[in-house]
N, C-alpha and C. Protein backbone atom coordinates (compact mmCIF):
# COMPACT_ATOMS: atom_id res chain seq x y z
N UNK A 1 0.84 -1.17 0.00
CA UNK A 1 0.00 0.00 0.00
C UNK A 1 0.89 1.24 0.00
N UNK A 2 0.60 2.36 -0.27
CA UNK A 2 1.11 3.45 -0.87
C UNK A 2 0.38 4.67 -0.12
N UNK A 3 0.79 5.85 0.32
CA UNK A 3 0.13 6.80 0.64
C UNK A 3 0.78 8.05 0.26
N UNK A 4 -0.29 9.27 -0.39
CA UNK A 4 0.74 10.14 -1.01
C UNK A 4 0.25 11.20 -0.10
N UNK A 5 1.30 12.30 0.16
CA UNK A 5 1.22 13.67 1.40
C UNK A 5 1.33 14.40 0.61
N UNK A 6 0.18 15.52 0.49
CA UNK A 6 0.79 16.73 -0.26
C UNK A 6 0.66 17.89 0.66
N UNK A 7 2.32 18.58 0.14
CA UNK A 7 2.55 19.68 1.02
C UNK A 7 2.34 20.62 0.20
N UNK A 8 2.94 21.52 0.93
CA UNK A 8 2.81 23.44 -0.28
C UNK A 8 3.74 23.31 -1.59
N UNK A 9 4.54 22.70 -1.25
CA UNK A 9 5.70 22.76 -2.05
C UNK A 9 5.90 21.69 -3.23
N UNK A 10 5.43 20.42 -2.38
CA UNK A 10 5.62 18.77 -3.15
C UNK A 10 4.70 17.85 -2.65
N UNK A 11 4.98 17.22 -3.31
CA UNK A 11 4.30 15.78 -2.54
C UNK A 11 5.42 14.78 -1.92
N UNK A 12 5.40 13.69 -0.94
CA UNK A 12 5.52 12.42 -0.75
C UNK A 12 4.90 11.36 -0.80
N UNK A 13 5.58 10.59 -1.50
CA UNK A 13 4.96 8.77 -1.05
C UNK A 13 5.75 7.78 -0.20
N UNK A 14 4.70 7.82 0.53
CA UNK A 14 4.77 6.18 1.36
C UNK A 14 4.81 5.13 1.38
N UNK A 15 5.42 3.94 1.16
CA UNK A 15 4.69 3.10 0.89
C UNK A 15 4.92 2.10 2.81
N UNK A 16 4.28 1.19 2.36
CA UNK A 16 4.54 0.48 3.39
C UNK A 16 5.65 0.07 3.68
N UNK A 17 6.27 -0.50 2.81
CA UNK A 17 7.77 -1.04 2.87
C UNK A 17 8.92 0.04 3.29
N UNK A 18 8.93 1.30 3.44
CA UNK A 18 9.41 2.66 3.85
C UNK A 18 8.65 2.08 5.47
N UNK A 19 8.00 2.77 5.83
CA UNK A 19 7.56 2.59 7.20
C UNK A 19 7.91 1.58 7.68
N UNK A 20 8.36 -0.19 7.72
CA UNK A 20 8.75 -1.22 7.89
C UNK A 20 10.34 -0.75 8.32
N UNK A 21 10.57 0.18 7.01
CA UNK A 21 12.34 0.04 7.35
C UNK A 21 12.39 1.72 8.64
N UNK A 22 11.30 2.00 8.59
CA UNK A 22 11.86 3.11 9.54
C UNK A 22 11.18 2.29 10.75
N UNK A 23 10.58 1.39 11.12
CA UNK A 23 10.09 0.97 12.20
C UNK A 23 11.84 0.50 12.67
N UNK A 24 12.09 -0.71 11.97
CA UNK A 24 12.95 -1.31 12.45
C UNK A 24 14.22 -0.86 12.83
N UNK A 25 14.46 0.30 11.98
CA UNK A 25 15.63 1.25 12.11
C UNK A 25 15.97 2.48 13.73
N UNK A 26 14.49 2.72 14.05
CA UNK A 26 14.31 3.51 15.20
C UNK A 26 13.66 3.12 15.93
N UNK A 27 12.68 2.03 16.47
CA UNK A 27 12.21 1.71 17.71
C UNK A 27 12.74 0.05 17.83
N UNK A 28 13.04 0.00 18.92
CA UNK A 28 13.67 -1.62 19.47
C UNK A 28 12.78 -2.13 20.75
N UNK A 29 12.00 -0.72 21.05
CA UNK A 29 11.26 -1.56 22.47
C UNK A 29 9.91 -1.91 21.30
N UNK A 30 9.30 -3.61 21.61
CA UNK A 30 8.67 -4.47 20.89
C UNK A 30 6.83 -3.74 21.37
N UNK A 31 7.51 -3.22 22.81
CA UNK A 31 6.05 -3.30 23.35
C UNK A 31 5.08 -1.26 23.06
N UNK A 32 6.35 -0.81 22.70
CA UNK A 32 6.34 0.68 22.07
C UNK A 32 5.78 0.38 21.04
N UNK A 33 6.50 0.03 19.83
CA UNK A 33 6.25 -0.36 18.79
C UNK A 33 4.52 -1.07 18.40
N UNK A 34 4.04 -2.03 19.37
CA UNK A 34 2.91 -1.98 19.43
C UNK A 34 1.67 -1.50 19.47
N UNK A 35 2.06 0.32 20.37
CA UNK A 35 1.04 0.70 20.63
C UNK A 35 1.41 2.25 19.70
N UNK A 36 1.99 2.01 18.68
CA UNK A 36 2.27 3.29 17.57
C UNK A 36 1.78 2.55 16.49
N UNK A 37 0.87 3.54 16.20
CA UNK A 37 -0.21 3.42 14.57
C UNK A 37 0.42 3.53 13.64
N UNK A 38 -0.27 2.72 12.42
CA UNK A 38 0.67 3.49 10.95
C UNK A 38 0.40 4.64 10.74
N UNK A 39 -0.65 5.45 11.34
CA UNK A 39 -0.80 6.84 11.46
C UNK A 39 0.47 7.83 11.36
N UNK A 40 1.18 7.20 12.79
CA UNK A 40 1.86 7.82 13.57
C UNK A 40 3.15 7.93 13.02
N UNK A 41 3.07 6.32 12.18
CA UNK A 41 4.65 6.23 11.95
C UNK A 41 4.87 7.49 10.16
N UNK A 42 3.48 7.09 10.16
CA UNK A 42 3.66 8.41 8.41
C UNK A 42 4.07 9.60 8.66
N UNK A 43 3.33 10.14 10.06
CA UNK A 43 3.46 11.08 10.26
C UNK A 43 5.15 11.59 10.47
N UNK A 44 6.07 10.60 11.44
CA UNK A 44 7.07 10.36 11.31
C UNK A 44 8.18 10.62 10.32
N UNK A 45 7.79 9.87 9.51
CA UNK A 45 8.24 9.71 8.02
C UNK A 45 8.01 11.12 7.49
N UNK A 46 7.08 11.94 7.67
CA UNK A 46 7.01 12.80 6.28
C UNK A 46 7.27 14.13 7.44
N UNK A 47 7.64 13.75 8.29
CA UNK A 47 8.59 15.33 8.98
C UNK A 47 9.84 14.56 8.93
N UNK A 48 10.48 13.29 8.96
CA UNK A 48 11.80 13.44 8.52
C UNK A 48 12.10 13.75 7.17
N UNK A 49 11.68 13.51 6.33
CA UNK A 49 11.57 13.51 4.48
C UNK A 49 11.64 15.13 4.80
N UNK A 50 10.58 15.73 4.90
CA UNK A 50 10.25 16.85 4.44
C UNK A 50 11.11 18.05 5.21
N UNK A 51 11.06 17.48 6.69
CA UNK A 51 11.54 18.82 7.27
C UNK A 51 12.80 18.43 8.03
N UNK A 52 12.99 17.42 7.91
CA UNK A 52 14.42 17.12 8.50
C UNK A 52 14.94 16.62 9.99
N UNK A 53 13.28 16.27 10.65
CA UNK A 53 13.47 15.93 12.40
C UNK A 53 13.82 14.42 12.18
N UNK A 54 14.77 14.68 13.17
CA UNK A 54 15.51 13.08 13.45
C UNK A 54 14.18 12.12 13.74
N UNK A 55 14.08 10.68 13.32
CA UNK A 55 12.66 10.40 14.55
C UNK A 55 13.42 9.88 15.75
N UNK A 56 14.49 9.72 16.25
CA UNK A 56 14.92 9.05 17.25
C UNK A 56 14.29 10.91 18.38
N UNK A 57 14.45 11.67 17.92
CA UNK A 57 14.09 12.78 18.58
C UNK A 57 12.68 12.38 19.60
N UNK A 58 11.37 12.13 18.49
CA UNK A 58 10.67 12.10 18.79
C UNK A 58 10.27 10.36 19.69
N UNK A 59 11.01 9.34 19.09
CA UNK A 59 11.13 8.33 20.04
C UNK A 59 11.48 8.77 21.54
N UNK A 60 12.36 9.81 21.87
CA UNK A 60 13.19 9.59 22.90
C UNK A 60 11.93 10.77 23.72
N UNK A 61 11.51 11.78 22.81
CA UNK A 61 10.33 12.93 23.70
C UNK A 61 9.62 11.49 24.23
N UNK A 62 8.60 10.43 23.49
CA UNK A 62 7.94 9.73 23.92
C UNK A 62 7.87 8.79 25.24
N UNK A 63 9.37 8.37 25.21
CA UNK A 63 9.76 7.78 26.08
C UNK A 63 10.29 8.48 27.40
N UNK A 64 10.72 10.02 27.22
CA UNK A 64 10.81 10.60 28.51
C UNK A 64 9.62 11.05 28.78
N UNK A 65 8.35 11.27 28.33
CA UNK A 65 7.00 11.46 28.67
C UNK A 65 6.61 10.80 29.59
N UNK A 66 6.56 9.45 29.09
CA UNK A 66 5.86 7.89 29.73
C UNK A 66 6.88 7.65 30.85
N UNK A 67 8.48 8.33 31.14
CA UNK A 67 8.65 8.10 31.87
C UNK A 67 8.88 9.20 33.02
N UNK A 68 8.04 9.94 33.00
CA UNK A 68 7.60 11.52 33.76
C UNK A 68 8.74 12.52 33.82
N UNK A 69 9.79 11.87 32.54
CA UNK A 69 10.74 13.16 32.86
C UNK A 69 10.67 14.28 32.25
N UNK A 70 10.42 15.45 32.71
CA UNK A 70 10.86 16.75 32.11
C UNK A 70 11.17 16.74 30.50
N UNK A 71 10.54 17.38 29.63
CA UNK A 71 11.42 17.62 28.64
C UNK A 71 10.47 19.04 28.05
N UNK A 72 11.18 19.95 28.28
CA UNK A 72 10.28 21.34 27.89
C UNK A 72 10.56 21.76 26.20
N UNK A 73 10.75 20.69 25.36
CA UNK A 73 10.66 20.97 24.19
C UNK A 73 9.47 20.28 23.65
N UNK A 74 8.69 19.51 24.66
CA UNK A 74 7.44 18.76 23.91
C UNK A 74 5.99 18.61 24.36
N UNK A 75 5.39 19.62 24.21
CA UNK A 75 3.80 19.93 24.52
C UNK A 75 3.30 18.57 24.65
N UNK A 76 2.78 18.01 25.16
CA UNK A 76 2.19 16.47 25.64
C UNK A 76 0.19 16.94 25.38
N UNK A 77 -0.09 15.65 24.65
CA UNK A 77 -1.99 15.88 24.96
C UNK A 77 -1.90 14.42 25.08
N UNK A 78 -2.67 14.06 26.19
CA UNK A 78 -2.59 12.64 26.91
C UNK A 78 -3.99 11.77 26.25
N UNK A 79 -4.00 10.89 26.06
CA UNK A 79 -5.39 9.76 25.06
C UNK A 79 -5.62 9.72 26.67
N UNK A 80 -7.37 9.42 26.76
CA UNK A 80 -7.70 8.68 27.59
C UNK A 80 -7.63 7.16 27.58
N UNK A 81 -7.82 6.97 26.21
CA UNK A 81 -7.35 5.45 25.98
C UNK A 81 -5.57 5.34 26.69
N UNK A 82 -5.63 4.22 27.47
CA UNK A 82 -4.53 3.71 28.32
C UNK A 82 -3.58 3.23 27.01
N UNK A 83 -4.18 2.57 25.60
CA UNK A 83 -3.06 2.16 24.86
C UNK A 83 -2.45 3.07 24.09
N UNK A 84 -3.06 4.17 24.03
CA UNK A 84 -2.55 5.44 23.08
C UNK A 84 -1.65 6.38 24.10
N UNK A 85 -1.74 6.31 25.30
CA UNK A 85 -1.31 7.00 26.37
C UNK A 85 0.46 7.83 25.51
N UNK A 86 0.49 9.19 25.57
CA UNK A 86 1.22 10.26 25.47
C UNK A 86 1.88 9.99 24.26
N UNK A 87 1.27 8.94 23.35
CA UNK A 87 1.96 8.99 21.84
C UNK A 87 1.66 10.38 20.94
N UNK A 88 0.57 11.02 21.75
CA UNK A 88 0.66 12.04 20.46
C UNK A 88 1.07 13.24 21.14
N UNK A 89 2.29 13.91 20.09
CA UNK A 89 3.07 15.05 20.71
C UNK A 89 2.26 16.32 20.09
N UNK A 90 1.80 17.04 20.83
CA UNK A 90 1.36 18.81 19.99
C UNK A 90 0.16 18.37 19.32
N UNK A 91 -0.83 18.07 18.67
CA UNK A 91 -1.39 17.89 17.49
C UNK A 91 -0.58 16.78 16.43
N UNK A 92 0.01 15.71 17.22
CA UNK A 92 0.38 14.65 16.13
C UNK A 92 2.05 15.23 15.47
N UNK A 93 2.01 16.10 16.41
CA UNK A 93 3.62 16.63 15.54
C UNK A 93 4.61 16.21 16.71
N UNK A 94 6.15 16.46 15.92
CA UNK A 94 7.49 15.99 16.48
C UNK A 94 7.59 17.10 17.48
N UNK A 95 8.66 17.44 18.05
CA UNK A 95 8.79 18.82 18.98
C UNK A 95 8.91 19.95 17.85
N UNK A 96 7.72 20.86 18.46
CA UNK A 96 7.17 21.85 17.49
C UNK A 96 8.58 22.76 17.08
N UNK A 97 9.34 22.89 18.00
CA UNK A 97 10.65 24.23 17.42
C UNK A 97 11.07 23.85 16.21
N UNK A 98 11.44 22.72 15.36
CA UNK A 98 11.53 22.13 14.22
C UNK A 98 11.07 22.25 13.29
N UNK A 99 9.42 22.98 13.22
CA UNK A 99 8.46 22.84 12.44
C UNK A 99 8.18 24.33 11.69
N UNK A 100 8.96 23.94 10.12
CA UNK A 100 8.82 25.88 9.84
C UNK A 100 7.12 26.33 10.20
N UNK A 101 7.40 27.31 9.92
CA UNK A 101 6.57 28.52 10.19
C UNK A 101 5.20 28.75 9.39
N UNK A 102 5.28 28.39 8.16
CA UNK A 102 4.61 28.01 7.14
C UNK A 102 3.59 26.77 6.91
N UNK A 103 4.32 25.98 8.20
CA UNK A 103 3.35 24.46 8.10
C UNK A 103 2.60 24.58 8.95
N UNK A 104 0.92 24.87 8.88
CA UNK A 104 0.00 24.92 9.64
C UNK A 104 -1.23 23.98 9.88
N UNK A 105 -0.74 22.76 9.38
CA UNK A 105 -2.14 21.73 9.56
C UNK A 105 -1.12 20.67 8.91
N UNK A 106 -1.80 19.64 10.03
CA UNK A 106 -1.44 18.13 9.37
C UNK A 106 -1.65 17.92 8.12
N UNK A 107 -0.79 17.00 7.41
CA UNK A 107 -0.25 16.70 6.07
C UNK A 107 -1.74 16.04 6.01
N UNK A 108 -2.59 15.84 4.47
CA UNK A 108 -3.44 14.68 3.90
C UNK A 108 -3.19 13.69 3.37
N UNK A 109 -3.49 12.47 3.78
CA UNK A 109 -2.87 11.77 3.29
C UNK A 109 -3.55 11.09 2.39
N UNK A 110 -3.39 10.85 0.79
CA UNK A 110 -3.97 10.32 0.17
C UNK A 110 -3.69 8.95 -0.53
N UNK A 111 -4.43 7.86 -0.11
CA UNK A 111 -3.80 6.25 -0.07
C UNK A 111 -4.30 6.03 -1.58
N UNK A 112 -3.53 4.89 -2.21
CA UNK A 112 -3.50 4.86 -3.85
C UNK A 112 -3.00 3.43 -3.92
């Protein structure tokens, strides 16, 4: 499966086999990895492609979240759902200082 993002500038595609190799490349805890959507991981993908955030960045905000430490570069909105618990940073974004100025709404993603 395939998913295409269009930004102001360009588009990206996704495919699945991209997300597979960025799973395996940046998360090693099995039980993390479980409770992150392919949502999450596109979203991933198309701020490293596009704008250049490491994802180990946003692995490591996640994991000092869940583990109550401090990190004042990452706005937290908490799921009431217990399995989604502090995966989503800002509105689904990486730590916002990263994020030009110009990008004001989540990417669309259009599957093909």
């Amino acid at each position: 499966m395939a998913w295409t993002v269009n930004l102001q500038d360009r588009e990206i595609t996704i495919t699945t086999a991209a997300i597979d190799v960025l799973k395996a490349r940046f998360v090693r805890d099995e039980e993390l990895l479980s409770r992150m959507s392919e949502s999450w991981w596109r979203d991933i993908f198309v701020h490293m492609v596009a704008f250049g955030i490491d994802p180990t960045e946003i692995i490591q905000a996640v994991h000092n979240v869940e583990a109550g430490k401090p990190n004042s570069d990452v706005t937290v909105t908490k799921f009431r759902d217990e399995s989604l618990k502090a995966l989503l940073l800002h509105g689904t974004l990486s730590p916002c200082q990263y994020l030009p100025s110009a990008w004001k709404e989540r990417p669309q993603y259009h599957c093909r």
